[in-house]
C-alpha atoms as a PDB file:
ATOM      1  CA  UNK A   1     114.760  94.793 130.934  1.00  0.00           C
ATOM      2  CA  UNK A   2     116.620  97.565 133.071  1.00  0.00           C
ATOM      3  CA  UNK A   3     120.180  96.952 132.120  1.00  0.00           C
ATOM      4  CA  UNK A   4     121.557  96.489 128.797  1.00  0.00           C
ATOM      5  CA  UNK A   5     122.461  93.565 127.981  1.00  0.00           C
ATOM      6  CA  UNK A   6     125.993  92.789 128.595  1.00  0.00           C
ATOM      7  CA  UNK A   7     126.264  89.950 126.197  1.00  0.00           C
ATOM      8  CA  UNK A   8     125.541  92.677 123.195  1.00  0.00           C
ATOM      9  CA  UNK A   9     129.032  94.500 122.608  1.00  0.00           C
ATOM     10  CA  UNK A  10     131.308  95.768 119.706  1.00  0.00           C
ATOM     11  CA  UNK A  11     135.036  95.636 120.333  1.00  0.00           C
ATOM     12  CA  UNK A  12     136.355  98.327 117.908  1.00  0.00           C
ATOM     13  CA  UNK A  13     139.475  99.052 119.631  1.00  0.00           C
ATOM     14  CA  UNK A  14     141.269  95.865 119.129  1.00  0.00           C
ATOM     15  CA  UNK A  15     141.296  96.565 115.320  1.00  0.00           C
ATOM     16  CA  UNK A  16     141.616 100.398 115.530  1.00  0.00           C
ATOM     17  CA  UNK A  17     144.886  99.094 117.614  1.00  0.00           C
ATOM     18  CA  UNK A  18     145.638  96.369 115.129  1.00  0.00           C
ATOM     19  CA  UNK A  19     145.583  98.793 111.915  1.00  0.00           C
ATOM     20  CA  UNK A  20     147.173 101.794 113.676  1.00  0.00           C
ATOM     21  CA  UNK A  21     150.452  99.293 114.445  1.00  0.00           C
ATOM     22  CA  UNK A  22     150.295  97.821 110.719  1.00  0.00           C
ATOM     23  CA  UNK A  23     150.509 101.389 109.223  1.00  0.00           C
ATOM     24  CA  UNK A  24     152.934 102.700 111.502  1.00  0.00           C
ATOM     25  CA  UNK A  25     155.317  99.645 110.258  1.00  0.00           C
ATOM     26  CA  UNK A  26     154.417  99.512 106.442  1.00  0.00           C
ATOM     27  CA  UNK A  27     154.341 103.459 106.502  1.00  0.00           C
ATOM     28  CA  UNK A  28     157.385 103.640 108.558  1.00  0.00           C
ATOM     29  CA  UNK A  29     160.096 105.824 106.066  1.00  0.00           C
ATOM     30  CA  UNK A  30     156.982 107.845 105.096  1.00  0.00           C
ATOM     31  CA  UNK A  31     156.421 108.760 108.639  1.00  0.00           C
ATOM     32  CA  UNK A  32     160.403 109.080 109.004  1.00  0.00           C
ATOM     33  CA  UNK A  33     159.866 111.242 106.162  1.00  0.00           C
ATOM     34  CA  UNK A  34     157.590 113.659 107.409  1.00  0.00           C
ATOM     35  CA  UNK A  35     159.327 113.749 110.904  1.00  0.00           C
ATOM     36  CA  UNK A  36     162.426 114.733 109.379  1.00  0.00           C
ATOM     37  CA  UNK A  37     160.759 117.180 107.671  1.00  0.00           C
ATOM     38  CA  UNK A  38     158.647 119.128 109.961  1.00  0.00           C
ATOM     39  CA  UNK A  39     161.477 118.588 112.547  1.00  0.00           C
ATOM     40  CA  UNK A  40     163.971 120.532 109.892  1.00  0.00           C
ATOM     41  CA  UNK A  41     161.412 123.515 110.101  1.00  0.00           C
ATOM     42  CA  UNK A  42     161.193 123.424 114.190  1.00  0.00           C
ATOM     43  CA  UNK A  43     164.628 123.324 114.654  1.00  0.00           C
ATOM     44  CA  UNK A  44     165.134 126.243 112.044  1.00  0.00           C
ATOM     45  CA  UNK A  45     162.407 128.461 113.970  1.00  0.00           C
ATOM     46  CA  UNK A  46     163.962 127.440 117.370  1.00  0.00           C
ATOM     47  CA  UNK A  47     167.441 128.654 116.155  1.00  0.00           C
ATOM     48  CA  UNK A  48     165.908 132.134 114.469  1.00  0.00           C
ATOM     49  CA  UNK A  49     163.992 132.992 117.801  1.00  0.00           C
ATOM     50  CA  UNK A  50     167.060 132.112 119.905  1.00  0.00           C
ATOM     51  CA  UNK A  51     169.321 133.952 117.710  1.00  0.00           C
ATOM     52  CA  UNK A  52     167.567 137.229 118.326  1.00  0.00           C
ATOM     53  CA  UNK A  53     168.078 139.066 121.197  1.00  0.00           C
ATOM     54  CA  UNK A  54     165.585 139.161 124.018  1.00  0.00           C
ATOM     55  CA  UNK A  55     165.058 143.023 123.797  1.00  0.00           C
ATOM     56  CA  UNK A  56     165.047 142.688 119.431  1.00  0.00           C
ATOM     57  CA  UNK A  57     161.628 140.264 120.085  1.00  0.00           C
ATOM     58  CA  UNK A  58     160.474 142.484 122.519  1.00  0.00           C
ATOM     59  CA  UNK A  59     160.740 145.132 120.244  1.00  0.00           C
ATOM     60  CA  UNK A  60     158.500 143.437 117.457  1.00  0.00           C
ATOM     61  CA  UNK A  61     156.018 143.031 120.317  1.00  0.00           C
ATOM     62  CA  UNK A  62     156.021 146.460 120.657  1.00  0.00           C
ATOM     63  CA  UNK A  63     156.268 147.748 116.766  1.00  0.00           C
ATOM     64  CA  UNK A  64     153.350 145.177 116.068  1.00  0.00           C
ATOM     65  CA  UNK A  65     151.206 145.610 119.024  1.00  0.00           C
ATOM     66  CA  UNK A  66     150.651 149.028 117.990  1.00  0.00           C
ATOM     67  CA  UNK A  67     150.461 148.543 114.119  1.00  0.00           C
ATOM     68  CA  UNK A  68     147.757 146.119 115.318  1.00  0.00           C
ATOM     69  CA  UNK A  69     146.008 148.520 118.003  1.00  0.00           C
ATOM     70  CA  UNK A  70     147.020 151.538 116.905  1.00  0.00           C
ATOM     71  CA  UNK A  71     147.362 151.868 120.279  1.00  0.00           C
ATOM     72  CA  UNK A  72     150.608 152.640 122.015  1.00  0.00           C
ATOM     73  CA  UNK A  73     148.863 152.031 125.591  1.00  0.00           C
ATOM     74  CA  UNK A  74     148.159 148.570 124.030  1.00  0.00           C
ATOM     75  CA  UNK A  75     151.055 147.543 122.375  1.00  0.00           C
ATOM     76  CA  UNK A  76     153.159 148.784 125.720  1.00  0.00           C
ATOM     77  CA  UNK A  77     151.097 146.240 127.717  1.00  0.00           C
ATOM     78  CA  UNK A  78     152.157 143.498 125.397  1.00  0.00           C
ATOM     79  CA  UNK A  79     155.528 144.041 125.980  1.00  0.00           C
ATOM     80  CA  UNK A  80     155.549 144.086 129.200  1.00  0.00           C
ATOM     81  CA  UNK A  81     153.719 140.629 129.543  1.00  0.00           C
ATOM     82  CA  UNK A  82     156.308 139.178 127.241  1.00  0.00           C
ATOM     83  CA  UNK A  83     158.900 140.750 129.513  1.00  0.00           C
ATOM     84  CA  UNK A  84     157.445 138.931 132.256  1.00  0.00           C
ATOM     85  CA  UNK A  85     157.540 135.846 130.949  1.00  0.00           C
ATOM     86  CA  UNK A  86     161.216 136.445 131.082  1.00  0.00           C
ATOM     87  CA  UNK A  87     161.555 137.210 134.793  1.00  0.00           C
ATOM     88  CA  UNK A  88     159.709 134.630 135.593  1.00  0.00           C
ATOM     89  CA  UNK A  89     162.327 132.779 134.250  1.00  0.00           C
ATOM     90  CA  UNK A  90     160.919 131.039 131.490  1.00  0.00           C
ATOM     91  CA  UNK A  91     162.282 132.559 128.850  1.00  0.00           C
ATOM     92  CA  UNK A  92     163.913 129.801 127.004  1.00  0.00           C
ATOM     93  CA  UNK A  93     160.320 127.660 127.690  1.00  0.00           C
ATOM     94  CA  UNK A  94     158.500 130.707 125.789  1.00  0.00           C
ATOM     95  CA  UNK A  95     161.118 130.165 122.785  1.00  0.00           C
ATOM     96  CA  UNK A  96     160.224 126.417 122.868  1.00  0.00           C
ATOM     97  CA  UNK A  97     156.411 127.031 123.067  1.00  0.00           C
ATOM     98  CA  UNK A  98     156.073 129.525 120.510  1.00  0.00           C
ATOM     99  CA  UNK A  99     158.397 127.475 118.125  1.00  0.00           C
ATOM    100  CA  UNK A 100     155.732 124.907 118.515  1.00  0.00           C
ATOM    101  CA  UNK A 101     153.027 127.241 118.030  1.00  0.00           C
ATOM    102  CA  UNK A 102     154.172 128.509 115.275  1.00  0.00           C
ATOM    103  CA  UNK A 103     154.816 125.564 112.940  1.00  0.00           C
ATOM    104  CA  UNK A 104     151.740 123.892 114.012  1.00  0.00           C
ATOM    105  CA  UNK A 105     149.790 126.971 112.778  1.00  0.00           C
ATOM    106  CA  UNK A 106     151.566 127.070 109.468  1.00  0.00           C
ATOM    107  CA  UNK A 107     151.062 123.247 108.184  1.00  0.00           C
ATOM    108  CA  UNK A 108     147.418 123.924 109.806  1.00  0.00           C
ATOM    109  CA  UNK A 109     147.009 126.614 107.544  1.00  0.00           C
ATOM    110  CA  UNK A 110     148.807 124.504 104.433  1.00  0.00           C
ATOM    111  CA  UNK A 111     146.276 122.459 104.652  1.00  0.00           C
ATOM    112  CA  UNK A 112     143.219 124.145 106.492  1.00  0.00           C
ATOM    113  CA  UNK A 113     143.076 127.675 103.587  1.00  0.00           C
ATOM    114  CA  UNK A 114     143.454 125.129 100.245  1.00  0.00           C
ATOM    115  CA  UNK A 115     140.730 122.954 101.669  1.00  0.00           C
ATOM    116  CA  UNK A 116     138.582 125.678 102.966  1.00  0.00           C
ATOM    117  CA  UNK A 117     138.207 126.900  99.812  1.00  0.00           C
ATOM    118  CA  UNK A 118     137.476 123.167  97.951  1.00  0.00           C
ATOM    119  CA  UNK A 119     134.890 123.165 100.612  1.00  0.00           C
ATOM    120  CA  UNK A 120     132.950 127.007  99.278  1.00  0.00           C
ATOM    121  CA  UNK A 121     133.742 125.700  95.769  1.00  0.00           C
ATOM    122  CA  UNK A 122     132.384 122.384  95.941  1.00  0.00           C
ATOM    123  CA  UNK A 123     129.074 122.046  98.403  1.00  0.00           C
ATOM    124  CA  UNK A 124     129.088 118.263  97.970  1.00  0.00           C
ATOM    125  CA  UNK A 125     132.646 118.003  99.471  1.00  0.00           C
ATOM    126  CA  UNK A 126     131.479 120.612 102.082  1.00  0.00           C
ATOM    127  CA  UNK A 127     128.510 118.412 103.270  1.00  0.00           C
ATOM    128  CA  UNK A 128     130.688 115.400 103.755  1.00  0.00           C
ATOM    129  CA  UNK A 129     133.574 117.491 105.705  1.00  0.00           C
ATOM    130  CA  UNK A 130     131.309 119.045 108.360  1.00  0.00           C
ATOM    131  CA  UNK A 131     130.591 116.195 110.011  1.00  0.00           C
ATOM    132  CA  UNK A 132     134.368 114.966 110.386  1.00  0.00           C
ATOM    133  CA  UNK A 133     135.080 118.978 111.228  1.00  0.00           C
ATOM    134  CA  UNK A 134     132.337 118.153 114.111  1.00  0.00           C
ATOM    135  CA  UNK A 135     134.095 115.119 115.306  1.00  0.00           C
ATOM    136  CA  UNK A 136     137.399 116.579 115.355  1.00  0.00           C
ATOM    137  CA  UNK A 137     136.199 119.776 117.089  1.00  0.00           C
ATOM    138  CA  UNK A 138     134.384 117.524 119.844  1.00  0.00           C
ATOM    139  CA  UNK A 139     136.817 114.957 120.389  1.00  0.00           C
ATOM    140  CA  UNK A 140     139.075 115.378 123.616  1.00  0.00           C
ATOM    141  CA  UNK A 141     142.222 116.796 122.798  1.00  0.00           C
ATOM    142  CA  UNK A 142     144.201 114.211 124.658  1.00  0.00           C
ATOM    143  CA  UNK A 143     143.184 111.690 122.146  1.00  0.00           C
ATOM    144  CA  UNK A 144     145.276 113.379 119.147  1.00  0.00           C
ATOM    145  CA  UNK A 145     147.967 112.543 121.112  1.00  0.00           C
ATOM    146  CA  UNK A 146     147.399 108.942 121.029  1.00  0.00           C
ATOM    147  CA  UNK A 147     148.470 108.567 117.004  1.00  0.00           C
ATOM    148  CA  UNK A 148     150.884 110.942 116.859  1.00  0.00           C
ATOM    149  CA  UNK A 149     152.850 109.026 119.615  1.00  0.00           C
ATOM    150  CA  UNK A 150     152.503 106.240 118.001  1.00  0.00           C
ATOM    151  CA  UNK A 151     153.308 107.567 114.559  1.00  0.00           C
ATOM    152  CA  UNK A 152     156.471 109.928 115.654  1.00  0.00           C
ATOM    153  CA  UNK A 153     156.830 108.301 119.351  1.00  0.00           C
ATOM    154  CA  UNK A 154     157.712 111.267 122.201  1.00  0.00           C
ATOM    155  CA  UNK A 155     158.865 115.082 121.974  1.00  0.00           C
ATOM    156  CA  UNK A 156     158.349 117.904 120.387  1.00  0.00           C
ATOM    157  CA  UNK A 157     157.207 116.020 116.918  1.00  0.00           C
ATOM    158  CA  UNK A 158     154.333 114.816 117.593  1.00  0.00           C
ATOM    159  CA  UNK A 159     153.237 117.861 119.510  1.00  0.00           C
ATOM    160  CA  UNK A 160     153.144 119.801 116.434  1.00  0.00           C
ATOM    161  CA  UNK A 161     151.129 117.057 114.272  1.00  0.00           C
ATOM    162  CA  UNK A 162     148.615 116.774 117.441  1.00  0.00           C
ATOM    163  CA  UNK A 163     148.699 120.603 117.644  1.00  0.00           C
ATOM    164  CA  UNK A 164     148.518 121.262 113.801  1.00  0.00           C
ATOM    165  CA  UNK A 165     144.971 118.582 113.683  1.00  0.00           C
ATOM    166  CA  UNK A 166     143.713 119.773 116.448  1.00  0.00           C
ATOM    167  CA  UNK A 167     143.765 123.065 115.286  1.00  0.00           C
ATOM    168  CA  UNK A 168     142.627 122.644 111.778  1.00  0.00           C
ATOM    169  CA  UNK A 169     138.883 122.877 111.871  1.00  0.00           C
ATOM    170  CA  UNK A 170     138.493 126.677 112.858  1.00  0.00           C
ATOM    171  CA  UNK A 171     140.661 127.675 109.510  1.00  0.00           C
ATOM    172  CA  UNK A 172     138.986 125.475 107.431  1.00  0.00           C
ATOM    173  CA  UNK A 173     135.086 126.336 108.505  1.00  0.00           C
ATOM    174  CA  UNK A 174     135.803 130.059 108.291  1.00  0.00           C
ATOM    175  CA  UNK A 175     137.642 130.058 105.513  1.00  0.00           C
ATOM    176  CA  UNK A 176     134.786 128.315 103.670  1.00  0.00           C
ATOM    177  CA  UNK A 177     132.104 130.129 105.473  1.00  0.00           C
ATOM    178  CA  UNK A 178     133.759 133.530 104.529  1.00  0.00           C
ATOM    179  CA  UNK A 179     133.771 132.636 100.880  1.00  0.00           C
ATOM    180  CA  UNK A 180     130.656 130.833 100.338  1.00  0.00           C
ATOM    181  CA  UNK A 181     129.115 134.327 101.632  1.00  0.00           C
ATOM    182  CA  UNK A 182     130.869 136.873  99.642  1.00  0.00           C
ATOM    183  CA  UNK A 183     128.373 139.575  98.307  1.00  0.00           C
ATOM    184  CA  UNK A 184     126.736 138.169  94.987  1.00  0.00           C
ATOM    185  CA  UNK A 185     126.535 141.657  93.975  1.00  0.00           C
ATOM    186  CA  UNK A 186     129.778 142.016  93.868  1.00  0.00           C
ATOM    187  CA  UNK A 187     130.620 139.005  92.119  1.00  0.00           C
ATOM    188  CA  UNK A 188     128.054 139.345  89.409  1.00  0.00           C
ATOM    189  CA  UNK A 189     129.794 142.633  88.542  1.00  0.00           C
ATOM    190  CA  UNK A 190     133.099 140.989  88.161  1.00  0.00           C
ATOM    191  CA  UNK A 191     131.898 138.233  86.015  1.00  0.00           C
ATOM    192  CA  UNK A 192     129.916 140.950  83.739  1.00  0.00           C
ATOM    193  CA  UNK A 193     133.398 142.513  83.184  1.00  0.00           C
ATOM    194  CA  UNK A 194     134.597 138.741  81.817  1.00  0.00           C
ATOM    195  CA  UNK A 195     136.524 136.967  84.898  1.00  0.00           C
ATOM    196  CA  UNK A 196     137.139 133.261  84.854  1.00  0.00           C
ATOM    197  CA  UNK A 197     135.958 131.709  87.994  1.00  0.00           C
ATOM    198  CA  UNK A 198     139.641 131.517  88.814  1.00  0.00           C
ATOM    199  CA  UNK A 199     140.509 135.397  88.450  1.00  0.00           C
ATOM    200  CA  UNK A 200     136.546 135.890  90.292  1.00  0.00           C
ATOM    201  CA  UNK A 201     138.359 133.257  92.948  1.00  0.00           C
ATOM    202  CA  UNK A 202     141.659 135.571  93.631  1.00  0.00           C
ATOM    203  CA  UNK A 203     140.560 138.573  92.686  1.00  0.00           C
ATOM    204  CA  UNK A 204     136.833 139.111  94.355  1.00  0.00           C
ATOM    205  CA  UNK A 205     136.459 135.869  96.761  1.00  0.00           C
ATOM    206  CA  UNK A 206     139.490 135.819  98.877  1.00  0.00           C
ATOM    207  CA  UNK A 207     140.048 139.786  99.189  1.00  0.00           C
ATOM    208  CA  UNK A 208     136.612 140.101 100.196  1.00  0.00           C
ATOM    209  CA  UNK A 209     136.396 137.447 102.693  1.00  0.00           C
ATOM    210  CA  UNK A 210     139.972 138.030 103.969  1.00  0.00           C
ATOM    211  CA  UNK A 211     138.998 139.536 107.530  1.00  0.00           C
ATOM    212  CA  UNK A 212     136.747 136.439 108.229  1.00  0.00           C
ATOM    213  CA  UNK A 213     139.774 134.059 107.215  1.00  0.00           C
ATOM    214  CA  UNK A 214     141.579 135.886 109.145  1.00  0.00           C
ATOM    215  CA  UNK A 215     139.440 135.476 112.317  1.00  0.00           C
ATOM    216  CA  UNK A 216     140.021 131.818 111.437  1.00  0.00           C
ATOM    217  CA  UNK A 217     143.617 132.082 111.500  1.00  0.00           C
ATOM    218  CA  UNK A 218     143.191 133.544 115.064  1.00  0.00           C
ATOM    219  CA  UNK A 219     141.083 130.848 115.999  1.00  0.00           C
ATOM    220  CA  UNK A 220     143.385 128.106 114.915  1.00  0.00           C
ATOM    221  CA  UNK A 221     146.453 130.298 116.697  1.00  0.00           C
ATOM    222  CA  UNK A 222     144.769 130.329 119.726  1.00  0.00           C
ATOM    223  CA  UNK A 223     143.894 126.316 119.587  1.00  0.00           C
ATOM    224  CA  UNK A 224     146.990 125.636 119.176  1.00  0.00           C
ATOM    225  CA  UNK A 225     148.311 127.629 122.171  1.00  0.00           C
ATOM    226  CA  UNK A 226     146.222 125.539 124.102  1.00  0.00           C
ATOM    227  CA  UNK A 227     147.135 122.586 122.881  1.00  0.00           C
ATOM    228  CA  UNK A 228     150.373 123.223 123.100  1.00  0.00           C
ATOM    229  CA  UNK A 229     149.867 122.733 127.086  1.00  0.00           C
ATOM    230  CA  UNK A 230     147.972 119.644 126.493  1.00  0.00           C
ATOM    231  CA  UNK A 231     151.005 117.964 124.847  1.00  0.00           C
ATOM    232  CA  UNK A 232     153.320 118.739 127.979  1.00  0.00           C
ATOM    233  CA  UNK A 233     152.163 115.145 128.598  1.00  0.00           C
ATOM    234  CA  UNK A 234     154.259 113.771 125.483  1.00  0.00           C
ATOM    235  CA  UNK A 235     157.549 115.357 126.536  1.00  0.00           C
ATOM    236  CA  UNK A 236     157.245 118.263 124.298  1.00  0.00           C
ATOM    237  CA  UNK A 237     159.509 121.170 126.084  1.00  0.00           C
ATOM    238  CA  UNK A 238     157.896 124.368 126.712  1.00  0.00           C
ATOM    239  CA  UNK A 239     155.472 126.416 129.118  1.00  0.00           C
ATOM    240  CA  UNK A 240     153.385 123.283 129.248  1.00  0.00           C
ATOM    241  CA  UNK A 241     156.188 121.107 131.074  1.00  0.00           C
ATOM    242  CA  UNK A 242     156.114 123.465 134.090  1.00  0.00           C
ATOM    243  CA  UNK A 243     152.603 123.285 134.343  1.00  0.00           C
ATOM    244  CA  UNK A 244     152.717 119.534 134.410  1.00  0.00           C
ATOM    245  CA  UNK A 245     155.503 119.992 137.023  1.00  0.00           C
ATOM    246  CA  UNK A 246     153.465 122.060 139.274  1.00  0.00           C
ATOM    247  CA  UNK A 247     150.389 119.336 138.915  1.00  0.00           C
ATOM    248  CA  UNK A 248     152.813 116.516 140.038  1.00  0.00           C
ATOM    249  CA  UNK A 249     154.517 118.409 142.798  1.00  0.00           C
ATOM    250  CA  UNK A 250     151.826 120.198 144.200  1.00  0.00           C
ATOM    251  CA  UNK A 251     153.376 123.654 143.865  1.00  0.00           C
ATOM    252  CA  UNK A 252     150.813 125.893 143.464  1.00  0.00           C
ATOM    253  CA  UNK A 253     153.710 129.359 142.992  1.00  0.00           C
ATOM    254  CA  UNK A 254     155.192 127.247 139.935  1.00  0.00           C
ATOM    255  CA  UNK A 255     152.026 126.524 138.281  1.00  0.00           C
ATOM    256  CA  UNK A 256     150.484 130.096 138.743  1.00  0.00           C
ATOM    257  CA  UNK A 257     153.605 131.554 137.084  1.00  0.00           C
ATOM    258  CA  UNK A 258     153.771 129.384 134.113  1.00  0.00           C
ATOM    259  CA  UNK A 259     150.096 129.433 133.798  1.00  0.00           C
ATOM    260  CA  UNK A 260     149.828 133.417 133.393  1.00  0.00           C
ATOM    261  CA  UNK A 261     152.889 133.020 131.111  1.00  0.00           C
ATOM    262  CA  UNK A 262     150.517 131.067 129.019  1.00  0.00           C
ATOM    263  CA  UNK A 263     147.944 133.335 129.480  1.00  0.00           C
ATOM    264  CA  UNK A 264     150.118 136.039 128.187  1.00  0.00           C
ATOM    265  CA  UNK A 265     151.421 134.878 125.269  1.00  0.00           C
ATOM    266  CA  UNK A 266     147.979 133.517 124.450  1.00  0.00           C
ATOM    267  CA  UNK A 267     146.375 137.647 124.959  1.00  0.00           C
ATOM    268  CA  UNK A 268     149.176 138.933 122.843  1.00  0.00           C
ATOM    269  CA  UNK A 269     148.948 136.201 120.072  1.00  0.00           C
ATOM    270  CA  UNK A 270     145.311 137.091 119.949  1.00  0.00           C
ATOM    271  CA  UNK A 271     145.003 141.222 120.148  1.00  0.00           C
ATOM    272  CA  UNK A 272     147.943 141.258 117.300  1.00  0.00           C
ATOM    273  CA  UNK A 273     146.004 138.339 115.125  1.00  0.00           C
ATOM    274  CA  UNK A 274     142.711 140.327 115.815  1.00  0.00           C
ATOM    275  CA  UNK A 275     144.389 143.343 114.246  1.00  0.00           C
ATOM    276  CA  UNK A 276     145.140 142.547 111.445  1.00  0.00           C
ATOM    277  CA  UNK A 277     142.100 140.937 110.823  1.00  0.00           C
ATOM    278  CA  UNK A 278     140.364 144.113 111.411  1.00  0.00           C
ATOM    279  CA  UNK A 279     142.928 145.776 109.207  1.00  0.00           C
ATOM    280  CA  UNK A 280     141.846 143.401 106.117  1.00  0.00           C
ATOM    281  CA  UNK A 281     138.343 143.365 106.777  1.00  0.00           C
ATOM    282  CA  UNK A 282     138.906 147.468 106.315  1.00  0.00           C
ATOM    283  CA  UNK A 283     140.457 147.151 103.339  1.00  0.00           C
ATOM    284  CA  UNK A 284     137.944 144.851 102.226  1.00  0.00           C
ATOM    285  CA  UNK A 285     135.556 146.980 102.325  1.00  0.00           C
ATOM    286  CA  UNK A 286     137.185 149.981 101.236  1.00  0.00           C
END
């Protein structure tokens, strides 16, 4: 009566196991498909950051720290966290990291705005995502690396379809939370003037909820930076790697200094994404 039982059990795994291996072979050119294809646009944001010159990027920290501040105090600091990235030597591992970053946090947002918005439009739809948005924002992050490994095997790859899922939910709650709550007011005035609910949509919904959805985007960005480090553990090349480095060789210098890289990029990432949040929320309300 004190223990449970131990001849009650359910053995899921087995046949999670089973069907995860029969997709990945029936599926197999779709997955080749979509590797190819998300690879293409890696590889093509790898070679534009690498192409520029290391004092043209830190220039665009600069120009858009203070477009996002309006500070020049501000957007001086950025820089000079980005710069010492670079004399910490891990200027190449930035590249790779924010390459990664930044794809993940455009298919998230492919997917995560569209669906956001199916979930203000349509509440049934919205009740039956919440719960999976629950699941995916409680579930360790380590375990999104699990499919995509065995979808896409090791590397960068299926970093950024880890990255990109794990990421998703902040997008898509916002984005639906920021629309569902647009002033009624306001809308009631644009349908007395004779918009469709697709011109109400554009034209009232989104403009008016764009500083929430962008708080979203943020929050997505900044998942994804942290994930980013998580997937060190699949072989994807970046910041993360020397982290994972430092853990195995006990080197406590090495890990410090790619761990405040992270840090960095992470601050920067979020001050300019906070800006121009703050800038459309302005404009929103204008």
């Amino acid at each position: 009566m004190m223990s449970f039982p131990e001849n009650w059990s359910i053995d899921i795994a087995e046949s999670i196991d089973q069907a995860i291996r029969t997709l990945g072979i029936r599926y197999e050119a779709i997955f080749d498909g979509i590797k190819a294809f998300v690879s293409f646009f890696l590889n093509s944001v790898e070679g534009f950051l690498f192409f520029l010159p290391w004092w043209v990027l830190l220039l665009m920290v600069l120009v858009g720290g203070y477009f996002a501040t309006k500070r020049v105090l501000s957007a001086l600091m950025f820089t000079v966290m980005i710069f010492v990235i670079g004399l910490f030597g891990y200027w190449n591992l930035m590249i790779y990291t924010l390459a990664i970053v930044f794809v993940s946090v455009l298919f998230s947002l492919f997917i995560g705005l569209p669906y956001g918005i199916l979930m203000a439009e349509n509440p049934r739809l919205a009740r039956y995502s919440t719960s999976v948005l629950d699941a995916m924002q409680t579930m360790p992050s380590w375990v999104y690396l699990i499919p995509a490994v065995s979808f896409f095997g090791l590397g960068r790859m299926p970093a950024v379809m880890a990255t990109m899922i794990y990421a998703l939910p902040p997008v898509i709650r916002l984005t639906s939370h920021a629309i569902s709550n647009v002033d009624s007011e306001t809308l009631e005035a644009a349908r007395a003037f004779g918009s469709t609910k697709i011109q109400a949509l554009f034209q009232v919904k989104i403009p008016q909820a764009a500083g929430t959805i962008m708080a979203g985007i943020n929050q997505t960005t900044m998942m994804a930076v942290a994930m980013v480090v998580t997937c060190s553990m699949i072989g994807a090349k970046g910041l993360g790697s020397e982290v994972l480095i430092a853990i195995n060789r006990l080197e406590v210098g090495r890990g410090f200094e790619a761990g405040i890289s992270i840090v960095f990029i992470a601050i920067v990432m979020d001050r300019l994404s906070q800006g121009v949040a703050r800038s459309m929320d302005r404009k929103a309300k204008a």
